[in-house]
C-alpha atoms as a PDB file:
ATOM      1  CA  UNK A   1      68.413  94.871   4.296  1.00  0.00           C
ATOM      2  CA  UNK A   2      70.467  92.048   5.653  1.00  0.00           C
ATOM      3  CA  UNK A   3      74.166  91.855   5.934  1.00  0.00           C
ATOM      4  CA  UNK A   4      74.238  88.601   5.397  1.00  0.00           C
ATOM      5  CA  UNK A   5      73.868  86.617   1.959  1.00  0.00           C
ATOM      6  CA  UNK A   6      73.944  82.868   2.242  1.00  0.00           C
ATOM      7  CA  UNK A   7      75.305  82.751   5.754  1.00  0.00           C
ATOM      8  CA  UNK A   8      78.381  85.025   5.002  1.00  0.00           C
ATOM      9  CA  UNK A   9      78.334  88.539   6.478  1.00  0.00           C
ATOM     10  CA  UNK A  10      78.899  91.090   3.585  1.00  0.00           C
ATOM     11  CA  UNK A  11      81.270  93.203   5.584  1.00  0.00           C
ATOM     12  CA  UNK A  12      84.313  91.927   7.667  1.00  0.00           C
ATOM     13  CA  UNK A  13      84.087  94.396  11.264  1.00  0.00           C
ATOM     14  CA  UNK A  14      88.381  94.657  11.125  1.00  0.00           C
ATOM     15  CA  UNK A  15      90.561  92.871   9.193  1.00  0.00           C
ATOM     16  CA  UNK A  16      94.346  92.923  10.210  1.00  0.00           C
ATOM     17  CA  UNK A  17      96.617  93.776   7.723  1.00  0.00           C
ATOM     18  CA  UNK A  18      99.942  93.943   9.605  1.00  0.00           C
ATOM     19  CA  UNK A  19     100.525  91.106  12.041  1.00  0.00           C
ATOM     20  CA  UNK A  20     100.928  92.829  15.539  1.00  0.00           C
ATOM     21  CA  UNK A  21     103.806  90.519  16.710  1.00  0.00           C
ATOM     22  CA  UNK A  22     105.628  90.413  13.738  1.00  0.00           C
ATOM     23  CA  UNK A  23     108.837  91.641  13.243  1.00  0.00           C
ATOM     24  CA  UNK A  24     109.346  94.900  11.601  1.00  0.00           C
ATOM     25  CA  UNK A  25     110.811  95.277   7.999  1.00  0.00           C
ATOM     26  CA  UNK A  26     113.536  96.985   8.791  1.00  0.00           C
ATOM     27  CA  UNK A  27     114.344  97.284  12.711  1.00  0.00           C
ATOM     28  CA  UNK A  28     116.406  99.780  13.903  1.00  0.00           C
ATOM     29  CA  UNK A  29     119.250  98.755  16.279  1.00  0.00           C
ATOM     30  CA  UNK A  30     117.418  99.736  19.237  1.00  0.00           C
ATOM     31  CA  UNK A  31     114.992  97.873  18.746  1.00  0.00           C
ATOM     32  CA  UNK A  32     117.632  94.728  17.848  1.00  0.00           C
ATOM     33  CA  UNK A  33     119.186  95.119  21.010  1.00  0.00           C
ATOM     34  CA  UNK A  34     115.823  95.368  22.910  1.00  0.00           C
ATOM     35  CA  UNK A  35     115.031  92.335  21.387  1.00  0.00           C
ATOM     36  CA  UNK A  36     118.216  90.411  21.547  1.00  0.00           C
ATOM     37  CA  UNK A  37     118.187  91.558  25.115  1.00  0.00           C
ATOM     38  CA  UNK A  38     114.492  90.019  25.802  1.00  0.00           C
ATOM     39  CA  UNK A  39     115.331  87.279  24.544  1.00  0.00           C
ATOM     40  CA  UNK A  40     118.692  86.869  26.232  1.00  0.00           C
ATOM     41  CA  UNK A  41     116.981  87.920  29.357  1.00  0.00           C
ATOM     42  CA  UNK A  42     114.536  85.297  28.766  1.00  0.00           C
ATOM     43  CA  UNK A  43     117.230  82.382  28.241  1.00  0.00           C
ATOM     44  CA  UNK A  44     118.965  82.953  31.056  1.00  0.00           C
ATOM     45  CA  UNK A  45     115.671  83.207  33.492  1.00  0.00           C
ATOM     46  CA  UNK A  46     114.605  79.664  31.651  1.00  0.00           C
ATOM     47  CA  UNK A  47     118.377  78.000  32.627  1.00  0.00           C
ATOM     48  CA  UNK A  48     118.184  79.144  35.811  1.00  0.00           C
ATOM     49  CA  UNK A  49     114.411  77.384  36.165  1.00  0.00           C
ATOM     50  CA  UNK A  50     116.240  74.492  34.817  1.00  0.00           C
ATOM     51  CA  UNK A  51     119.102  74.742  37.229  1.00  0.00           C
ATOM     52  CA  UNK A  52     116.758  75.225  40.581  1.00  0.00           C
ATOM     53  CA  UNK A  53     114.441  72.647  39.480  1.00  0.00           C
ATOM     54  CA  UNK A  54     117.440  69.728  39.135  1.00  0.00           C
ATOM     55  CA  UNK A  55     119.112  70.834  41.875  1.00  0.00           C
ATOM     56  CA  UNK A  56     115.839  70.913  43.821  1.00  0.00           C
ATOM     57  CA  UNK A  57     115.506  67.113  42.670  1.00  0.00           C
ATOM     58  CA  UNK A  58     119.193  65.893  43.358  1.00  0.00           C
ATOM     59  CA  UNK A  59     119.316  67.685  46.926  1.00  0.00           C
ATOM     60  CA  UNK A  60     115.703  65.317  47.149  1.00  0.00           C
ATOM     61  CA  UNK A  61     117.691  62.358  46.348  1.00  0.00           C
ATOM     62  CA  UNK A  62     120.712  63.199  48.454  1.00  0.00           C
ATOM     63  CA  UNK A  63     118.746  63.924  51.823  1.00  0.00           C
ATOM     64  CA  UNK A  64     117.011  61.064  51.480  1.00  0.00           C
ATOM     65  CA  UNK A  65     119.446  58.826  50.513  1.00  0.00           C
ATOM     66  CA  UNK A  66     121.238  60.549  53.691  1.00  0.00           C
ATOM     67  CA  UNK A  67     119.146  59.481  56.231  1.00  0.00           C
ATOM     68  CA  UNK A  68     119.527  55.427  55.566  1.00  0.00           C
ATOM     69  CA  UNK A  69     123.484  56.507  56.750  1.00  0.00           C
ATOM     70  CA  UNK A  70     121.987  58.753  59.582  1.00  0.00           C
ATOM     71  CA  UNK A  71     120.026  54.981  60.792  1.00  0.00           C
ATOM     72  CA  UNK A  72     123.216  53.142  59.816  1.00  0.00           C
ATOM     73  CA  UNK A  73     125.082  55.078  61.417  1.00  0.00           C
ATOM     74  CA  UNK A  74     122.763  55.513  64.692  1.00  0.00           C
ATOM     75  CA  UNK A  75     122.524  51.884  64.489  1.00  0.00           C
ATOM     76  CA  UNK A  76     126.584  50.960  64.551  1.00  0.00           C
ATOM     77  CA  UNK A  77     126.691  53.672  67.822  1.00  0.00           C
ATOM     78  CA  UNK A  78     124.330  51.737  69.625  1.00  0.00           C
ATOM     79  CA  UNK A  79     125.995  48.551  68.639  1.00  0.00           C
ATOM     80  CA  UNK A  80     129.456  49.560  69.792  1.00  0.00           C
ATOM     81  CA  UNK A  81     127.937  49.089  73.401  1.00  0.00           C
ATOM     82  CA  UNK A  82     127.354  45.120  73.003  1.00  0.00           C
ATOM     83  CA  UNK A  83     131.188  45.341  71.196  1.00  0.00           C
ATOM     84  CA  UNK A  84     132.838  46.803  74.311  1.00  0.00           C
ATOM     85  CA  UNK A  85     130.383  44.635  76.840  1.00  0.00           C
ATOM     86  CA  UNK A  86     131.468  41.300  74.670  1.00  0.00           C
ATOM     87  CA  UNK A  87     135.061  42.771  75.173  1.00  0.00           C
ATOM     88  CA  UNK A  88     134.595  43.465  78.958  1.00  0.00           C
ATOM     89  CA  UNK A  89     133.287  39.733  79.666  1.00  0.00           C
ATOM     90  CA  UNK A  90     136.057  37.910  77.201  1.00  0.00           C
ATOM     91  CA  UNK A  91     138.326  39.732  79.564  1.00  0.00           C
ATOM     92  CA  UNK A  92     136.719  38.528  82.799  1.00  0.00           C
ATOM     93  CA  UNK A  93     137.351  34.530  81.633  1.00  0.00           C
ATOM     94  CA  UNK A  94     141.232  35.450  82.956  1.00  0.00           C
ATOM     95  CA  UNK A  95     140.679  38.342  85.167  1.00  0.00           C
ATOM     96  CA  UNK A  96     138.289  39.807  87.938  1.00  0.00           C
ATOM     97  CA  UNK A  97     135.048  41.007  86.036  1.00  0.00           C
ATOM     98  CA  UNK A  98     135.487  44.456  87.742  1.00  0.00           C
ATOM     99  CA  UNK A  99     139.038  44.517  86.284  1.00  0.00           C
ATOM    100  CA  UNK A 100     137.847  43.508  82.918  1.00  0.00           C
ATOM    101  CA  UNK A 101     135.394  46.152  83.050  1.00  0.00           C
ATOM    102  CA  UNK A 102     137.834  49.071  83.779  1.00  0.00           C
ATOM    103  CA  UNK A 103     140.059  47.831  81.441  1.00  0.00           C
ATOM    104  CA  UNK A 104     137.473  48.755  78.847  1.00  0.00           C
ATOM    105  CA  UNK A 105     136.152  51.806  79.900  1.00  0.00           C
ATOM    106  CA  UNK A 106     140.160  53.045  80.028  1.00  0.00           C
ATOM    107  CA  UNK A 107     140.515  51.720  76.543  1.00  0.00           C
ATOM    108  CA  UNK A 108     137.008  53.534  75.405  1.00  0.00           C
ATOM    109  CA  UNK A 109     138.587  57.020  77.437  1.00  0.00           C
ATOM    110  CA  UNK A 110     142.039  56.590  75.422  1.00  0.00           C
ATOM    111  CA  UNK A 111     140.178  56.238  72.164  1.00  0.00           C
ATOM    112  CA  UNK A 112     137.673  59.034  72.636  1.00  0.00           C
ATOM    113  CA  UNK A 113     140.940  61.176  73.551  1.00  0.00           C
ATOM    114  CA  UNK A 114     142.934  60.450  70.574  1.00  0.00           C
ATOM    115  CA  UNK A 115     139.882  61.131  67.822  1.00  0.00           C
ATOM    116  CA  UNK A 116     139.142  64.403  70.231  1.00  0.00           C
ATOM    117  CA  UNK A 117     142.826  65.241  69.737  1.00  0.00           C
ATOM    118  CA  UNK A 118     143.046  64.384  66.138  1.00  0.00           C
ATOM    119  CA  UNK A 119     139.508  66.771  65.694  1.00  0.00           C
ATOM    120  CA  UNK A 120     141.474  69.475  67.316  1.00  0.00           C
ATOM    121  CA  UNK A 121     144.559  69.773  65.524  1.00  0.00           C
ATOM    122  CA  UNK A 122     141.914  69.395  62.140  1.00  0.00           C
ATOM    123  CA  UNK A 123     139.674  72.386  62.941  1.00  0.00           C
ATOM    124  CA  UNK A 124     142.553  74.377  64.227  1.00  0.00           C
ATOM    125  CA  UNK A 125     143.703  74.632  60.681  1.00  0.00           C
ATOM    126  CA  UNK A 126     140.362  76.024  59.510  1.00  0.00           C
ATOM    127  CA  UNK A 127     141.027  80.080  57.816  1.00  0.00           C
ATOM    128  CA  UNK A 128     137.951  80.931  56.275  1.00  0.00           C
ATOM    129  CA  UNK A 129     138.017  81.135  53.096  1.00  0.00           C
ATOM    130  CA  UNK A 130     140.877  82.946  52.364  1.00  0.00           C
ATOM    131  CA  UNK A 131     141.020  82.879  48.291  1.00  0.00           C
ATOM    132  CA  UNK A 132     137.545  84.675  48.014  1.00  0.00           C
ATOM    133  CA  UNK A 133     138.700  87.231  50.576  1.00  0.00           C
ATOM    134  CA  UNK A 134     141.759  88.083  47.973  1.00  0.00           C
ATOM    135  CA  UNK A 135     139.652  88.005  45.388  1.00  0.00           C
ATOM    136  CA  UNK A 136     136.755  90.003  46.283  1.00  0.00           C
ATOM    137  CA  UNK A 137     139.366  92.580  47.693  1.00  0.00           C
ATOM    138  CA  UNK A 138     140.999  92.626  43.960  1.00  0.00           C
ATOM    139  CA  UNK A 139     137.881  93.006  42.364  1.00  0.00           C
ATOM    140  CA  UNK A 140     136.899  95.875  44.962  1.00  0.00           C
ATOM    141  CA  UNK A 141     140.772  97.665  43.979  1.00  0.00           C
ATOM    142  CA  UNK A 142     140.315  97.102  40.272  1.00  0.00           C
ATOM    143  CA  UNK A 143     136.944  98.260  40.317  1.00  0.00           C
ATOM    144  CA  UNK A 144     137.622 101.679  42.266  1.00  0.00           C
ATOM    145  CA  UNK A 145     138.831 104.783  40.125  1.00  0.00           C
ATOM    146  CA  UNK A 146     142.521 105.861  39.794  1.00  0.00           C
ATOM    147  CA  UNK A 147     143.672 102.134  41.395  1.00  0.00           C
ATOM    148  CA  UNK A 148     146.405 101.865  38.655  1.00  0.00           C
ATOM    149  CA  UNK A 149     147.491 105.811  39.486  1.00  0.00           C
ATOM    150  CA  UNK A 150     147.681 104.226  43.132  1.00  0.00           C
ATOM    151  CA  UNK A 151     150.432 101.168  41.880  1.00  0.00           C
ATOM    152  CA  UNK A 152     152.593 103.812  40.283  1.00  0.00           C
ATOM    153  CA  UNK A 153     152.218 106.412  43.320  1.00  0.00           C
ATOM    154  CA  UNK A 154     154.448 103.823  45.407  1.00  0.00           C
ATOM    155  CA  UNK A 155     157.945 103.563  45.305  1.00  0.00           C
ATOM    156  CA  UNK A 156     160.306 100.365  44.819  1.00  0.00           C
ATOM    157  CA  UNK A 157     160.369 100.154  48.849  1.00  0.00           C
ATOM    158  CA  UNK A 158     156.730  99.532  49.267  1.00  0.00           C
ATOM    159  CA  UNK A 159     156.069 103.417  50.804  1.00  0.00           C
ATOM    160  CA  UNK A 160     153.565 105.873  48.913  1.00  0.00           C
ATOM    161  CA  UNK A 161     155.349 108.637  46.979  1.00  0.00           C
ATOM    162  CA  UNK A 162     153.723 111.874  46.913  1.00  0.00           C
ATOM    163  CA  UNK A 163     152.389 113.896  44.250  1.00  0.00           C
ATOM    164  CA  UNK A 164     151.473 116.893  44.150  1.00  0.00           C
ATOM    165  CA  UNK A 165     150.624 117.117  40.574  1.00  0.00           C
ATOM    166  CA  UNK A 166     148.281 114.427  40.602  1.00  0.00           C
ATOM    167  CA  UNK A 167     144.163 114.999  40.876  1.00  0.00           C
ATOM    168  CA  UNK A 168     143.178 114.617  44.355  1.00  0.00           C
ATOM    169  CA  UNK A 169     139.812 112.705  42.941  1.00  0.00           C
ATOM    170  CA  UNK A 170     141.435 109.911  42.038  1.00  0.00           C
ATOM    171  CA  UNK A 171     140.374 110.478  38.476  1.00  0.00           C
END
């Protein structure tokens, strides 16, 4: 006996007759918000692949389009020294060259002394960040129970009124 005729077995081992993934006929709404939560889940996992991975390639770009002004710039600082030397010996044509020299180290003392000064008064106005402080404190008040009972506990001066009536919970 053979269970084959022509090539063709004459029984079939399993033969699916509901498709496993398929969606059900009629899904209950747990299992609509299940899904519509997977897949919501899913979404937001895929934008925030998208998100690291073209941030990842701008911050790329940006460092290394940062160092050519890191070499520019360490370029120009080493530069400034043949500025002030030129500026030392065009001044020692009508003075003494050891006069000319001073001259241009007082000048270079001056200068570093007034951008010192004006870095100063700049990060001496630096005070944090003082919007997300507010806000994360208003968040923290709003999210706490009985914070509107606390508003209407205070009196028109500013001072807590007390209650004696109300729950000492908060609730």
């Amino acid at each position: 006996m053979s269970d084959r005729r022509d090539g063709v077995p004459t029984t079939v081992t399993s033969i699916p007759l509901v498709d496993p993934h398929a969606a059900k006929a009629d899904p209950s709404i747990g299992d609509l918000v299940k899904d519509a939560t997977t897949q919501v889940s899913t979404l937001v996992r895929a934008e925030v692949e998208l998100a690291k991975a073209e941030i990842t390639r701008d911050v790329k770009k940006g460092l290394t389009g940062s160092v050519f002004f890191i070499l520019a710039l360490v370029v120009l600082f080493y530069s400034t020294f043949f500025l002030f030397f030129f500026l030392a010996e065009l001044l020692d044509t009508w003075l003494w060259r050891w006069v000319a020299f001073l001259i241009v180290f007082g000048l270079m003392v001056v200068v570093t002394a007034v951008l010192a000064l004006f870095g100063y008064l700049k990060v001496r106005r630096i005070r944090g960040p003082q919007q997300t402080i507010e806000s994360v404190k208003e968040t923290r008040e709003a999210l706490t129970p009985g914070h509107d009972k606390g508003k209407a506990l205070t009196s028109p001066n500013g001072q807590a009124a007390r209650d004696l009536t109300a729950d000492p919970s908060g609730w």
